[in-house]
PDB file of N, CA and C in Angstrom:
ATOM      1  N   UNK A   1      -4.989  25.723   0.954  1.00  0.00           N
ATOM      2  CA  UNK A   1      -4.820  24.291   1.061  1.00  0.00           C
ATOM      3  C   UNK A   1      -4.993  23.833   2.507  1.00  0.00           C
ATOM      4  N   UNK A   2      -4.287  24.405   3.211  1.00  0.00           N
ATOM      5  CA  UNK A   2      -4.598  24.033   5.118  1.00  0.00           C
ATOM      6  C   UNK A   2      -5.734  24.128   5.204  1.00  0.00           C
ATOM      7  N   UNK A   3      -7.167  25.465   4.742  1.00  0.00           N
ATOM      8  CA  UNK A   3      -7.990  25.178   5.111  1.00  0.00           C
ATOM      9  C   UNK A   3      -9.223  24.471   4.319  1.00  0.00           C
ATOM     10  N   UNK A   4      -8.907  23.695   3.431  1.00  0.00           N
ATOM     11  CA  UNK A   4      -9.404  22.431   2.900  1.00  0.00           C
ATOM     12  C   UNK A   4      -8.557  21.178   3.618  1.00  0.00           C
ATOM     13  N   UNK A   5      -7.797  21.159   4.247  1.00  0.00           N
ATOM     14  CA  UNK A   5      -7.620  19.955   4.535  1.00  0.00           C
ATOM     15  C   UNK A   5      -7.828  19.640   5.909  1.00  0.00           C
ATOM     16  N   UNK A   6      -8.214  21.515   6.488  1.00  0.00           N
ATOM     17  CA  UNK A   6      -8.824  21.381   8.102  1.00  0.00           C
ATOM     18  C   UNK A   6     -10.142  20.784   8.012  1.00  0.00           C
ATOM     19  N   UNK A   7     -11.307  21.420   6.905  1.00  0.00           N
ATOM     20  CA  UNK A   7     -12.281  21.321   6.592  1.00  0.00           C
ATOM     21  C   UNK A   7     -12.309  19.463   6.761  1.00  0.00           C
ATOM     22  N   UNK A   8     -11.650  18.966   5.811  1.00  0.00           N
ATOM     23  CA  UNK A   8     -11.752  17.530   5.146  1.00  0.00           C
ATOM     24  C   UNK A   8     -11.954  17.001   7.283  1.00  0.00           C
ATOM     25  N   UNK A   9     -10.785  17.542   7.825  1.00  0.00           N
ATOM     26  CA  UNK A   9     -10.519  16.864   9.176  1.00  0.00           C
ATOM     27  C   UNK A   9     -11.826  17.318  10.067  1.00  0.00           C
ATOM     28  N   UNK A  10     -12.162  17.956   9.936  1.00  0.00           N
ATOM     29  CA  UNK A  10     -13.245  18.945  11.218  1.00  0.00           C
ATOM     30  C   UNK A  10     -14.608  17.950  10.554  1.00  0.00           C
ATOM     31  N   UNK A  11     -14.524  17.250   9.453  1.00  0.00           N
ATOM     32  CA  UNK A  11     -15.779  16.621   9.272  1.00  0.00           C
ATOM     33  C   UNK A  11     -16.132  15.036   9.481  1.00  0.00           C
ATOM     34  N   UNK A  12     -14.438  14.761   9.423  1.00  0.00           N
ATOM     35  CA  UNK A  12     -14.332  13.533  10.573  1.00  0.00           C
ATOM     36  C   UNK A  12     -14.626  13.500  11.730  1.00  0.00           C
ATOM     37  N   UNK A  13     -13.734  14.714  12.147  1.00  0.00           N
ATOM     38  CA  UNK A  13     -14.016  14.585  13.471  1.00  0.00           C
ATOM     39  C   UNK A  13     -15.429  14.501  14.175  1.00  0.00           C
ATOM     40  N   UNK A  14     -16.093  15.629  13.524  1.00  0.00           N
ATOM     41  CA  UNK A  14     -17.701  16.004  13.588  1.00  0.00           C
ATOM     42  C   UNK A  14     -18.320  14.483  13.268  1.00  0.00           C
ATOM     43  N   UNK A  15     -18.134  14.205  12.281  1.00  0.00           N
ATOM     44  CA  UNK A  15     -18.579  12.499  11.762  1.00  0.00           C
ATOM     45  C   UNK A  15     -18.226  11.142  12.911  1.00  0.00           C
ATOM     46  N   UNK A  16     -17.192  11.367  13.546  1.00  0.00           N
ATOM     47  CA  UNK A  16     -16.510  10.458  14.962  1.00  0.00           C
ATOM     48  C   UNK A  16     -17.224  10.638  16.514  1.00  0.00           C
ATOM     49  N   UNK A  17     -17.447  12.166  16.459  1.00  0.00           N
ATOM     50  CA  UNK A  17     -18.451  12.429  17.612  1.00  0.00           C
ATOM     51  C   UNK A  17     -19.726  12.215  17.940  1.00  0.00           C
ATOM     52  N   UNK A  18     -19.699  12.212  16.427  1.00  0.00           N
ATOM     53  CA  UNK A  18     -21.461  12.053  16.467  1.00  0.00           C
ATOM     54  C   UNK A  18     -21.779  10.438  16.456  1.00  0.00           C
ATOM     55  N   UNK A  19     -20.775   9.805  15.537  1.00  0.00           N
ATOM     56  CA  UNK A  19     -21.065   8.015  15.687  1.00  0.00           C
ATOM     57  C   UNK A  19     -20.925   7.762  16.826  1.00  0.00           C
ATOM     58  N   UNK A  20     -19.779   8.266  18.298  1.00  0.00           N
ATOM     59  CA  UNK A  20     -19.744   7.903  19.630  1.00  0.00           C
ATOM     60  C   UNK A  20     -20.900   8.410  20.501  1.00  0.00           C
ATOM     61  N   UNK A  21     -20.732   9.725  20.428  1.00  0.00           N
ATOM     62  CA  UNK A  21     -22.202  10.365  21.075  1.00  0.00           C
ATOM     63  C   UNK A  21     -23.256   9.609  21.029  1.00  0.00           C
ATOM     64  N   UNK A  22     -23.839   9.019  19.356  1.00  0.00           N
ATOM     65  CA  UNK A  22     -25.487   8.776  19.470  1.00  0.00           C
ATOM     66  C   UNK A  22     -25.253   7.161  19.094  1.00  0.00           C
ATOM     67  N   UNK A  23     -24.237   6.860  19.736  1.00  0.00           N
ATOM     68  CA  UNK A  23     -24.158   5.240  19.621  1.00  0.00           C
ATOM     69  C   UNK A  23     -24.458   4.340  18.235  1.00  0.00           C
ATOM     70  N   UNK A  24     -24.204   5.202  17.281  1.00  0.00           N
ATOM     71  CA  UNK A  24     -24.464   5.298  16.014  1.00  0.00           C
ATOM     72  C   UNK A  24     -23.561   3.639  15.275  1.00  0.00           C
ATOM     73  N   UNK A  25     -24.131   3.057  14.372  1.00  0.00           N
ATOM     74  CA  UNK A  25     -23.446   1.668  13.327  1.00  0.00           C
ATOM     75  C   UNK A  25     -22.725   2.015  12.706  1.00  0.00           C
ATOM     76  N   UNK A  26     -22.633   3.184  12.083  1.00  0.00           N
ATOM     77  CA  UNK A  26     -21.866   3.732  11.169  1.00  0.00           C
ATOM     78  C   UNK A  26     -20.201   4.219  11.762  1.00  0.00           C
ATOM     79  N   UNK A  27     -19.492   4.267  10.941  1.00  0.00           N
ATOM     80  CA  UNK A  27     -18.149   4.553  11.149  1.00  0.00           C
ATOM     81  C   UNK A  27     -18.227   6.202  11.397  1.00  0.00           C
ATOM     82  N   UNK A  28     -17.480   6.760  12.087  1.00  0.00           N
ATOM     83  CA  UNK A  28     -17.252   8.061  12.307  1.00  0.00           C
ATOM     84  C   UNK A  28     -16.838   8.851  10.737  1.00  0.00           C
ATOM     85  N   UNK A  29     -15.850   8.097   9.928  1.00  0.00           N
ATOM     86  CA  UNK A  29     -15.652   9.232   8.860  1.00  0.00           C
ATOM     87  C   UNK A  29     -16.438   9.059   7.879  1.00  0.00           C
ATOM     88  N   UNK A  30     -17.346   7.938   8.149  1.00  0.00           N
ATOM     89  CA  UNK A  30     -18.501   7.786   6.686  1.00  0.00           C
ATOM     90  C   UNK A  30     -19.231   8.976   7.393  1.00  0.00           C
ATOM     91  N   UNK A  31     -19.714   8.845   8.396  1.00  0.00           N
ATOM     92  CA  UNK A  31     -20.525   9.681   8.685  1.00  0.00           C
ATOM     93  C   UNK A  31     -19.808  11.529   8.331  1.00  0.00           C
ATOM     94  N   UNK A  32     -18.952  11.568   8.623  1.00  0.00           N
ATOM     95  CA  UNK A  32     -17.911  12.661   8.167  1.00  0.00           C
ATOM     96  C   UNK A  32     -18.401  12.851   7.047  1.00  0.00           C
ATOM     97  N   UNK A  33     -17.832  11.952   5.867  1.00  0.00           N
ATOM     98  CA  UNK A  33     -18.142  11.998   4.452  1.00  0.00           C
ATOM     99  C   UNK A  33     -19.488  12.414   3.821  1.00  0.00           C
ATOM    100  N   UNK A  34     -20.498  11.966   4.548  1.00  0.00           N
ATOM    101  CA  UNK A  34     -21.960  12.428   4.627  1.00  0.00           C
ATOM    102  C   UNK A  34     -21.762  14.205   5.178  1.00  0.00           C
ATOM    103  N   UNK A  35     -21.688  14.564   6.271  1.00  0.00           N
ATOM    104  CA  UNK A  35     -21.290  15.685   6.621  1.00  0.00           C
ATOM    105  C   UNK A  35     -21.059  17.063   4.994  1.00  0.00           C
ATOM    106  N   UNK A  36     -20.130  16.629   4.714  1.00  0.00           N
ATOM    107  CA  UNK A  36     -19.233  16.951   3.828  1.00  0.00           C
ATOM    108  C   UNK A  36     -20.161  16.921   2.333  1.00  0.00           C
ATOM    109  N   UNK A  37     -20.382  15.842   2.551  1.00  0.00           N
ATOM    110  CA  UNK A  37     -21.505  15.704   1.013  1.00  0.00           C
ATOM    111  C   UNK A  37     -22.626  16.990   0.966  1.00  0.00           C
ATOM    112  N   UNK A  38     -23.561  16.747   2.211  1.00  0.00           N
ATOM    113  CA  UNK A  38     -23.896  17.734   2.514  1.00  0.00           C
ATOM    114  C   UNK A  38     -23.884  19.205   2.499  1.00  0.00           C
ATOM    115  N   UNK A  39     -23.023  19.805   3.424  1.00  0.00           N
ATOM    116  CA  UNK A  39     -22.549  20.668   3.183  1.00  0.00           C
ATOM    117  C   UNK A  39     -21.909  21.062   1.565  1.00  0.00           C
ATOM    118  N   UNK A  40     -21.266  20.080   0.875  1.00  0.00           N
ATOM    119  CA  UNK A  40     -20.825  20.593  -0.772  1.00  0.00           C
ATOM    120  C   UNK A  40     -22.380  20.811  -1.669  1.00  0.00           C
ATOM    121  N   UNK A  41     -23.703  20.122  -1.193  1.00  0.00           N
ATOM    122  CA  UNK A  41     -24.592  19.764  -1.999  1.00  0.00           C
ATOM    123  C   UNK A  41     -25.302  21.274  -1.406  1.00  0.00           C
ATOM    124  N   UNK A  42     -25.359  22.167  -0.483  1.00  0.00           N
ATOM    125  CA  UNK A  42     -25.828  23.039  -0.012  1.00  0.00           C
ATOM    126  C   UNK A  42     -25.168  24.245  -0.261  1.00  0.00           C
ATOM    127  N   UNK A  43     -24.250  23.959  -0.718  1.00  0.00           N
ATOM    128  CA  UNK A  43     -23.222  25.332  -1.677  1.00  0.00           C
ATOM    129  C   UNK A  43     -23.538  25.024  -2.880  1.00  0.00           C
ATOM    130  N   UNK A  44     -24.230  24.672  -3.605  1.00  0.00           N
ATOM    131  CA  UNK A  44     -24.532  24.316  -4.932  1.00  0.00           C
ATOM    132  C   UNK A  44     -23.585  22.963  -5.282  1.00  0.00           C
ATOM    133  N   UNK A  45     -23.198  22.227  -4.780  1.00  0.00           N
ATOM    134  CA  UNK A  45     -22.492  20.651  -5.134  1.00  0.00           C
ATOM    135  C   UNK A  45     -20.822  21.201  -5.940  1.00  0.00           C
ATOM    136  N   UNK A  46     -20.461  22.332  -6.267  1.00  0.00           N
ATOM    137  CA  UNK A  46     -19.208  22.349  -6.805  1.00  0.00           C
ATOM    138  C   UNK A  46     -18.127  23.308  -5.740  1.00  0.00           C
ATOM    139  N   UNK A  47     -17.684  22.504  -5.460  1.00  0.00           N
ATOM    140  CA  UNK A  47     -16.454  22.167  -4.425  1.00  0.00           C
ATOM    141  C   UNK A  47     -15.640  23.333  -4.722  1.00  0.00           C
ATOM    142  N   UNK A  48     -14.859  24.144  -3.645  1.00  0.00           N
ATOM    143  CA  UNK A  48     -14.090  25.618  -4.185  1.00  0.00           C
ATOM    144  C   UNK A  48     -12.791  25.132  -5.064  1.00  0.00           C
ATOM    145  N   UNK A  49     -12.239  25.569  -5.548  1.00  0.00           N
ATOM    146  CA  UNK A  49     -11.272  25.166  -6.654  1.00  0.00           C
ATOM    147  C   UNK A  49     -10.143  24.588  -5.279  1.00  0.00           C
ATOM    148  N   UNK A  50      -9.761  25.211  -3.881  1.00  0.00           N
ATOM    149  CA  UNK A  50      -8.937  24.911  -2.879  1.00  0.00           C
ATOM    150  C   UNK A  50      -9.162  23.853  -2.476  1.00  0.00           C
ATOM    151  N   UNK A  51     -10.554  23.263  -2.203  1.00  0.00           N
ATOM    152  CA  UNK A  51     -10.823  22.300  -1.513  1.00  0.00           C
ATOM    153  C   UNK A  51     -10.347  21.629  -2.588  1.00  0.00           C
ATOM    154  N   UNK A  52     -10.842  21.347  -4.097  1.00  0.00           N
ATOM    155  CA  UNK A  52     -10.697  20.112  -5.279  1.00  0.00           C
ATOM    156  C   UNK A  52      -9.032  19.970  -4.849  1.00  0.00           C
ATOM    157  N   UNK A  53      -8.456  20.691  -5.074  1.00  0.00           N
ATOM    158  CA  UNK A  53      -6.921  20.879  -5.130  1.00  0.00           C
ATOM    159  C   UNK A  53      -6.589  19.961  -3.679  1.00  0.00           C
ATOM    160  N   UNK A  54      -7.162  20.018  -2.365  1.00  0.00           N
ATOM    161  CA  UNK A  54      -5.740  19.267  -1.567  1.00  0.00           C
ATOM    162  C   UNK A  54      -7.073  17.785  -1.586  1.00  0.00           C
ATOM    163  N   UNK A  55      -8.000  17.899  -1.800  1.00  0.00           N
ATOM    164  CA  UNK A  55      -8.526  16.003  -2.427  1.00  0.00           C
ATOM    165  C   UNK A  55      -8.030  15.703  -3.602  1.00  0.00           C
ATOM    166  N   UNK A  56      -7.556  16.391  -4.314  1.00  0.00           N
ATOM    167  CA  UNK A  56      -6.741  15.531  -5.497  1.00  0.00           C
ATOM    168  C   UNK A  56      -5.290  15.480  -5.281  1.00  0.00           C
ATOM    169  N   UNK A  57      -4.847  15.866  -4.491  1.00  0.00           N
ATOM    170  CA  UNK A  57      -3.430  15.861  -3.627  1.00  0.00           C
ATOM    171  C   UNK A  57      -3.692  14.676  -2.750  1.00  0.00           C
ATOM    172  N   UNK A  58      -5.092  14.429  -1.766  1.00  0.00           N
ATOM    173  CA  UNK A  58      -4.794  13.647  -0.995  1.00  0.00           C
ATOM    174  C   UNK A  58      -5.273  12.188  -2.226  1.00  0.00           C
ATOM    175  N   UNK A  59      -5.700  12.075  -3.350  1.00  0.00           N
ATOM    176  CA  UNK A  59      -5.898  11.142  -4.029  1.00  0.00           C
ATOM    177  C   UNK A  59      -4.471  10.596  -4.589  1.00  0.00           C
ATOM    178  N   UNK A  60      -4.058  11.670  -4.757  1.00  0.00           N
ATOM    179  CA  UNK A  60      -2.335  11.149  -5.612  1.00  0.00           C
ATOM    180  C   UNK A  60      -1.582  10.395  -4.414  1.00  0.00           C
ATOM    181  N   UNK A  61      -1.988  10.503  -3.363  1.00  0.00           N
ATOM    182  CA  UNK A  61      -1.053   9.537  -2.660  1.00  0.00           C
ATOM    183  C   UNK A  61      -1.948   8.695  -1.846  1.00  0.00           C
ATOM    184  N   UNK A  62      -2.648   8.245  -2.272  1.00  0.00           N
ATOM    185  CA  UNK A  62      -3.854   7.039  -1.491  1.00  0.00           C
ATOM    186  C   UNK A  62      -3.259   5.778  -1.265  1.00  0.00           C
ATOM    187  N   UNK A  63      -1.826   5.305  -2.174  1.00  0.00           N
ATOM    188  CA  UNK A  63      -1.273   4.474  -2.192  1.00  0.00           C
ATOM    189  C   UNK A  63      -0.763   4.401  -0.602  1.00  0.00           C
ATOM    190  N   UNK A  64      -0.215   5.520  -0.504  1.00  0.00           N
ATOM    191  CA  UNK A  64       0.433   5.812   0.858  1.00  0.00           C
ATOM    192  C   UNK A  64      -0.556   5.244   2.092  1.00  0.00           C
ATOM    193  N   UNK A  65      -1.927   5.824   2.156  1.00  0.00           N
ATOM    194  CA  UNK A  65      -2.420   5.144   3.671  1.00  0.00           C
ATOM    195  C   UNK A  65      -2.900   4.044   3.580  1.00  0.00           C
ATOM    196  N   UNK A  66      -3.182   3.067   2.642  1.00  0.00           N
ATOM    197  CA  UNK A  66      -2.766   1.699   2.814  1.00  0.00           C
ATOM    198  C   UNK A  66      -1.413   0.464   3.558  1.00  0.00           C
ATOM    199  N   UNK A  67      -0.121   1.609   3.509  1.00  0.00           N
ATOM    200  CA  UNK A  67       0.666   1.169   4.201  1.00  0.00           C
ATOM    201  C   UNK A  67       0.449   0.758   5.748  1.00  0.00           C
ATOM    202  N   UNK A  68      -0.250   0.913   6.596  1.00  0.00           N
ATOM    203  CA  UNK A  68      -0.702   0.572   7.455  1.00  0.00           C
ATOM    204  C   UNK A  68      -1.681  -0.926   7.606  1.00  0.00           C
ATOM    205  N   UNK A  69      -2.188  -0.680   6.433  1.00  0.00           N
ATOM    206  CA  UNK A  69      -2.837  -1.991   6.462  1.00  0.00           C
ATOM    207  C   UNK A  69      -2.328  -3.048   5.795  1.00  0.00           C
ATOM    208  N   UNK A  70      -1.836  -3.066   5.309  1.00  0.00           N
ATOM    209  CA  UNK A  70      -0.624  -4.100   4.432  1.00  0.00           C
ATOM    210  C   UNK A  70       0.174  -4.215   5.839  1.00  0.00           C
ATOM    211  N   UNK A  71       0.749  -3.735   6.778  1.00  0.00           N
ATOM    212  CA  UNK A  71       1.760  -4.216   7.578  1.00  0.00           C
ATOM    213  C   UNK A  71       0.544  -4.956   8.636  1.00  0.00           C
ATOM    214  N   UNK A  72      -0.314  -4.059   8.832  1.00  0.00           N
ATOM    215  CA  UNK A  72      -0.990  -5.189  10.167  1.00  0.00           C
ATOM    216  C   UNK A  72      -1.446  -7.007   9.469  1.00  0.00           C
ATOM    217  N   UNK A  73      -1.804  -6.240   7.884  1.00  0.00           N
ATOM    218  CA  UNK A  73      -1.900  -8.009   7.878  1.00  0.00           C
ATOM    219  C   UNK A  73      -0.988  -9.037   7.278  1.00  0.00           C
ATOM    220  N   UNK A  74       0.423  -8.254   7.603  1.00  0.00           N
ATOM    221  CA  UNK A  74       1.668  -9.278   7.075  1.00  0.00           C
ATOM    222  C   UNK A  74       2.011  -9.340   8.803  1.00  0.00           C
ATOM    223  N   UNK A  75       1.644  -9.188   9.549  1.00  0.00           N
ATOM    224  CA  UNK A  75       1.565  -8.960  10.904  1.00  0.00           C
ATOM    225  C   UNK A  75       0.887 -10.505  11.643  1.00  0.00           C
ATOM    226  N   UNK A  76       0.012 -10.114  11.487  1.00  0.00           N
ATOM    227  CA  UNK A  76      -1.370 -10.916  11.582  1.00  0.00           C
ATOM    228  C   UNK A  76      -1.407 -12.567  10.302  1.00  0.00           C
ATOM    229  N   UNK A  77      -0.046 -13.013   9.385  1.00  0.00           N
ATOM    230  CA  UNK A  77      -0.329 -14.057   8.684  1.00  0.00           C
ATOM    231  C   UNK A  77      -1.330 -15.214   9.058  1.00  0.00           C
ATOM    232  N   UNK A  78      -0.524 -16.031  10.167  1.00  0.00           N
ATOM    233  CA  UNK A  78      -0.867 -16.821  11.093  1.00  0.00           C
ATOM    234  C   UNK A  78      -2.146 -16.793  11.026  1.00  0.00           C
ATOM    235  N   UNK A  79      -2.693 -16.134  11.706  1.00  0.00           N
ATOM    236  CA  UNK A  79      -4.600 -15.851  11.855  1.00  0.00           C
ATOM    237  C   UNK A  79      -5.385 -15.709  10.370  1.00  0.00           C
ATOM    238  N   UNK A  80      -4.698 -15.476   9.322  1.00  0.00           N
ATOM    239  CA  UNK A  80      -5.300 -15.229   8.252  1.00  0.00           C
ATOM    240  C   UNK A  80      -5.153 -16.520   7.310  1.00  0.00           C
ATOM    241  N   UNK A  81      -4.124 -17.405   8.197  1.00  0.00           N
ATOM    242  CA  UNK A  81      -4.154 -18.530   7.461  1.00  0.00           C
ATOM    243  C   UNK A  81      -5.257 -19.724   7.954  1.00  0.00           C
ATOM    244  N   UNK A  82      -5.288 -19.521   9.359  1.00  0.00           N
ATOM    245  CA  UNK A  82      -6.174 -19.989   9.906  1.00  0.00           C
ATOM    246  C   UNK A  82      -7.533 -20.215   9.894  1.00  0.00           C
ATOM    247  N   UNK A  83      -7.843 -18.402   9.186  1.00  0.00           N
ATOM    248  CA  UNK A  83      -8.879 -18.098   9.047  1.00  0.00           C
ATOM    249  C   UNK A  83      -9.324 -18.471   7.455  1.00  0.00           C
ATOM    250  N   UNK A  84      -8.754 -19.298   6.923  1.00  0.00           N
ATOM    251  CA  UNK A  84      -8.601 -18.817   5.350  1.00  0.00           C
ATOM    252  C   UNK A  84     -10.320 -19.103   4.605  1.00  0.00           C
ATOM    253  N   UNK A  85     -10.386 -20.409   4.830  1.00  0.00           N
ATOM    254  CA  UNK A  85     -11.818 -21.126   4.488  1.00  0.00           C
ATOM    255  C   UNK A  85     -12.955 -19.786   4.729  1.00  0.00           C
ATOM    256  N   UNK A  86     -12.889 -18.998   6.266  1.00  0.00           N
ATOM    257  CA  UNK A  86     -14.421 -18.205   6.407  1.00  0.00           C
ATOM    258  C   UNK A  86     -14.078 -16.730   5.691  1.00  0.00           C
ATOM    259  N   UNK A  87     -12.983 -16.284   5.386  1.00  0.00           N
ATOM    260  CA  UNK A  87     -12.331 -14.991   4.572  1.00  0.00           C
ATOM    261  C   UNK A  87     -12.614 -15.490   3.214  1.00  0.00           C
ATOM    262  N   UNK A  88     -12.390 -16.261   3.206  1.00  0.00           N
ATOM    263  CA  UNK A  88     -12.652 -16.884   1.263  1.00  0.00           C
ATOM    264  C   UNK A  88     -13.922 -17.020   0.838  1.00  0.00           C
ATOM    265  N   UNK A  89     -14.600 -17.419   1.714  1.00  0.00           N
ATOM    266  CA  UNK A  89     -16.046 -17.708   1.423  1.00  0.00           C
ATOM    267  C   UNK A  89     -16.780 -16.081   1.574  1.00  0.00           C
ATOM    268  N   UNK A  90     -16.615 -15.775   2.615  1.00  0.00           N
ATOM    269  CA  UNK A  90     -17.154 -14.000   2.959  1.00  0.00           C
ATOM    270  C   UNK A  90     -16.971 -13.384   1.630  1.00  0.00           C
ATOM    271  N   UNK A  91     -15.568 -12.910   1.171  1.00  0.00           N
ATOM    272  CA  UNK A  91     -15.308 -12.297   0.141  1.00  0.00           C
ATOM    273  C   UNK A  91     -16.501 -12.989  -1.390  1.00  0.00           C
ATOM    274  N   UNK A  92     -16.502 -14.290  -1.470  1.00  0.00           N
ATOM    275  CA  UNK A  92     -16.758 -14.661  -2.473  1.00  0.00           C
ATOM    276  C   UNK A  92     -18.740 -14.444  -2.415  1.00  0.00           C
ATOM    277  N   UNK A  93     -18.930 -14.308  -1.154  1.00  0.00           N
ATOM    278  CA  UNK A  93     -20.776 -14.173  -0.747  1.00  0.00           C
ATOM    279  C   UNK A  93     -20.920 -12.798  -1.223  1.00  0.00           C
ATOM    280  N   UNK A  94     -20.170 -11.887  -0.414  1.00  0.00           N
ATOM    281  CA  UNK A  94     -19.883 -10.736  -0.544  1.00  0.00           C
ATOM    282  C   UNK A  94     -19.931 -10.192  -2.212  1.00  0.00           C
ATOM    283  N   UNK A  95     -19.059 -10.627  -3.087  1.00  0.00           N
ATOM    284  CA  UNK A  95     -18.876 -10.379  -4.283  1.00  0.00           C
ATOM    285  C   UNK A  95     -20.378 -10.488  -5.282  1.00  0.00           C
ATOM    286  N   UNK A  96     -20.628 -11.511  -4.992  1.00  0.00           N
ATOM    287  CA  UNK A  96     -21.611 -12.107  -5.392  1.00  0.00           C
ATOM    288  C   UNK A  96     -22.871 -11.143  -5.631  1.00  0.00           C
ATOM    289  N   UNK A  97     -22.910 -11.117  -3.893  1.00  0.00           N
ATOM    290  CA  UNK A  97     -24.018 -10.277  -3.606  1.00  0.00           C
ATOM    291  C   UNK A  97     -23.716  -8.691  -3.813  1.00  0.00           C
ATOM    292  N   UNK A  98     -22.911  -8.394  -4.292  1.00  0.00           N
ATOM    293  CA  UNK A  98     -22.473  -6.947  -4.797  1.00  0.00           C
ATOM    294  C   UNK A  98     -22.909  -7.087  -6.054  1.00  0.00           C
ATOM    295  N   UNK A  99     -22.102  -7.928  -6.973  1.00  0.00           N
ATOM    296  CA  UNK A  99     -22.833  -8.037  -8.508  1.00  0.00           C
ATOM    297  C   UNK A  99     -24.494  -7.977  -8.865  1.00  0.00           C
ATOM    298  N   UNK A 100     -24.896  -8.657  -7.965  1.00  0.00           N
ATOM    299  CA  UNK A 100     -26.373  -8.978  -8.034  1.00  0.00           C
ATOM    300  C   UNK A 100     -27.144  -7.886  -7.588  1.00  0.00           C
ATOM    301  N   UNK A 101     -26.456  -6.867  -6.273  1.00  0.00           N
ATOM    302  CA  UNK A 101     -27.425  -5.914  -5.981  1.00  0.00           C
ATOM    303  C   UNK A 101     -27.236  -4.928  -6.908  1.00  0.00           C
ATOM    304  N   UNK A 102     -25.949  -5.094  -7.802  1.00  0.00           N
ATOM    305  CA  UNK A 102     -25.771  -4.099  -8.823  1.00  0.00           C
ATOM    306  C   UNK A 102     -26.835  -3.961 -10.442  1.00  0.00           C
ATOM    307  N   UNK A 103     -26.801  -5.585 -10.644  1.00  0.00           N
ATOM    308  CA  UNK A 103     -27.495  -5.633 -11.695  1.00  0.00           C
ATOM    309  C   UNK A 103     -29.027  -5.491 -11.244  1.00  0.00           C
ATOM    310  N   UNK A 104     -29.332  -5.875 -10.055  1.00  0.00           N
ATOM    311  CA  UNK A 104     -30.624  -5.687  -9.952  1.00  0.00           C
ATOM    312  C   UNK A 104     -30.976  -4.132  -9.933  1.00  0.00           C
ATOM    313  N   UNK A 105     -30.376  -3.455  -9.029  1.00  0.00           N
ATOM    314  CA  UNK A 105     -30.727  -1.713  -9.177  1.00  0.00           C
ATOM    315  C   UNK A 105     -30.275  -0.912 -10.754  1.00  0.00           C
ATOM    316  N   UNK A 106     -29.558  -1.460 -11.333  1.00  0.00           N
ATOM    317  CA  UNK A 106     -28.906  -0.938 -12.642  1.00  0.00           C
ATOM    318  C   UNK A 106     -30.862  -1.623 -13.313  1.00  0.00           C
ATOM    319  N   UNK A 107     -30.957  -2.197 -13.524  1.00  0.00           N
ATOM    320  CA  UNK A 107     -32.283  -2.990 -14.126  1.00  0.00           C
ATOM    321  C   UNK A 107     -33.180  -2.190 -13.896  1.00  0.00           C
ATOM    322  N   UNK A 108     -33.570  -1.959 -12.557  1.00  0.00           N
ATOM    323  CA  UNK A 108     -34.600  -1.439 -11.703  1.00  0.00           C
ATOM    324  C   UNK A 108     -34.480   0.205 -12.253  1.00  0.00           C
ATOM    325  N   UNK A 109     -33.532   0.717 -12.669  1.00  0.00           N
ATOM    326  CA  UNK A 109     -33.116   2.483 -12.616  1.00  0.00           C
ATOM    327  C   UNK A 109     -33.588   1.958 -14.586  1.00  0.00           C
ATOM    328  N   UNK A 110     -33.394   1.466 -15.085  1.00  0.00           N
ATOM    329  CA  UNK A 110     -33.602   1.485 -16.271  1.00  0.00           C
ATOM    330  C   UNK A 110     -34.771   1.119 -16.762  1.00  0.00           C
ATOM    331  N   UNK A 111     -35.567   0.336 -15.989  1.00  0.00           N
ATOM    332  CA  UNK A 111     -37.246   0.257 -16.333  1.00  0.00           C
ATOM    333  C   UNK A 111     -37.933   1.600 -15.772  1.00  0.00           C
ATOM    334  N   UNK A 112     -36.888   2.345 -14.723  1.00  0.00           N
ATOM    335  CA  UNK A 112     -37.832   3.627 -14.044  1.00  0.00           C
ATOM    336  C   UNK A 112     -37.551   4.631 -15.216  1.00  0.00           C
ATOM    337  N   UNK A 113     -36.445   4.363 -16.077  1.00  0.00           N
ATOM    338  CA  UNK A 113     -36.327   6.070 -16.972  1.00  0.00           C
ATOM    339  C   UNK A 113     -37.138   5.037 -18.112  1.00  0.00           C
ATOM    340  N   UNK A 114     -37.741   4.174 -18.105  1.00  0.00           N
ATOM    341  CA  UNK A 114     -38.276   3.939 -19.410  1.00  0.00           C
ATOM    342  C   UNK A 114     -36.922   3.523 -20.380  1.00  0.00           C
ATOM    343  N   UNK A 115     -36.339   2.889 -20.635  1.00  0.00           N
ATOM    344  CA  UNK A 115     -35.136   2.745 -21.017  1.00  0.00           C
ATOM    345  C   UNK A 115     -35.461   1.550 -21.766  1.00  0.00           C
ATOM    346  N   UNK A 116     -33.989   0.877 -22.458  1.00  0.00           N
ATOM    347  CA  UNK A 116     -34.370  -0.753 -23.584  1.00  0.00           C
ATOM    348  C   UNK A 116     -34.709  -1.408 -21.744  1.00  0.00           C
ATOM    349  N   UNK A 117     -35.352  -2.341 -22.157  1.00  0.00           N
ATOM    350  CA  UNK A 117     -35.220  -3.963 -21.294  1.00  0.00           C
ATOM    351  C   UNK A 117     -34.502  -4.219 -21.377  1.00  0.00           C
ATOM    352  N   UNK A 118     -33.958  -4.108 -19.872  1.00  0.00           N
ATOM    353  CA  UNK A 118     -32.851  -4.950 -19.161  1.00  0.00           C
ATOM    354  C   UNK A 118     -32.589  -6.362 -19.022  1.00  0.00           C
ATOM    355  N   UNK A 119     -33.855  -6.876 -19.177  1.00  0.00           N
ATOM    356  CA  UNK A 119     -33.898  -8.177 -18.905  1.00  0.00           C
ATOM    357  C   UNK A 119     -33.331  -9.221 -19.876  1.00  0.00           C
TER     358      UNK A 119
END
């Protein structure tokens, strides 16, 4: 279990160095997560039974590292009330444009396997 959950850490970290190093857009642990993908997809994609075990340990308590962000933005009200009109609208562009890039590639993947019309 420690060394799946060093692993999980050594690919952040690796993922954090490399976004600072090469001045990279991406977040350090996406890039991690890529890392990691990688590497699982180059062992044949199925994960050692140790590693599954402390990511489904660290899944059972996901509730938990949200606590941090729930306090900065009961922290932060004030500004979020302020801000409310361009947060409301973002989220709602945002949404939008999530649905739409969804149905459009869901469409697009189903005319490529030859599939019913999507349309």
């Amino acid at each position: 279990m420690i060394a799946a959950l060093t692993l999980l850490l050594a690919c952040q970290l690796a993922g954090e160095v490399a976004a600072r190093a090469l001045h990279l857009p991406l977040p350090g642990p996406v890039l991690g997560m890529i890392l990691l993908a990688v590497g699982l997809l180059a062992r044949g994609g199925d994960p050692p039974a140790e590693f599954a075990a402390a990511a489904d340990g660290l899944l059972r308590n996901l509730g938990l590292l949200f606590v941090p962000a729930a306090v900065g933005v009961v922290l932060h009200l004030d500004l979020l009330a302020r801000a409310a009109a361009p947060i409301a609208l973002a989220v709602l562009v945002g949404t939008l444009a999530a649905i739409g890039v969804t149905g459009w590639v869901t469409a697009w993947l189903l005319r490529a396997q030859g599939g019913r019309d999507a349309a």
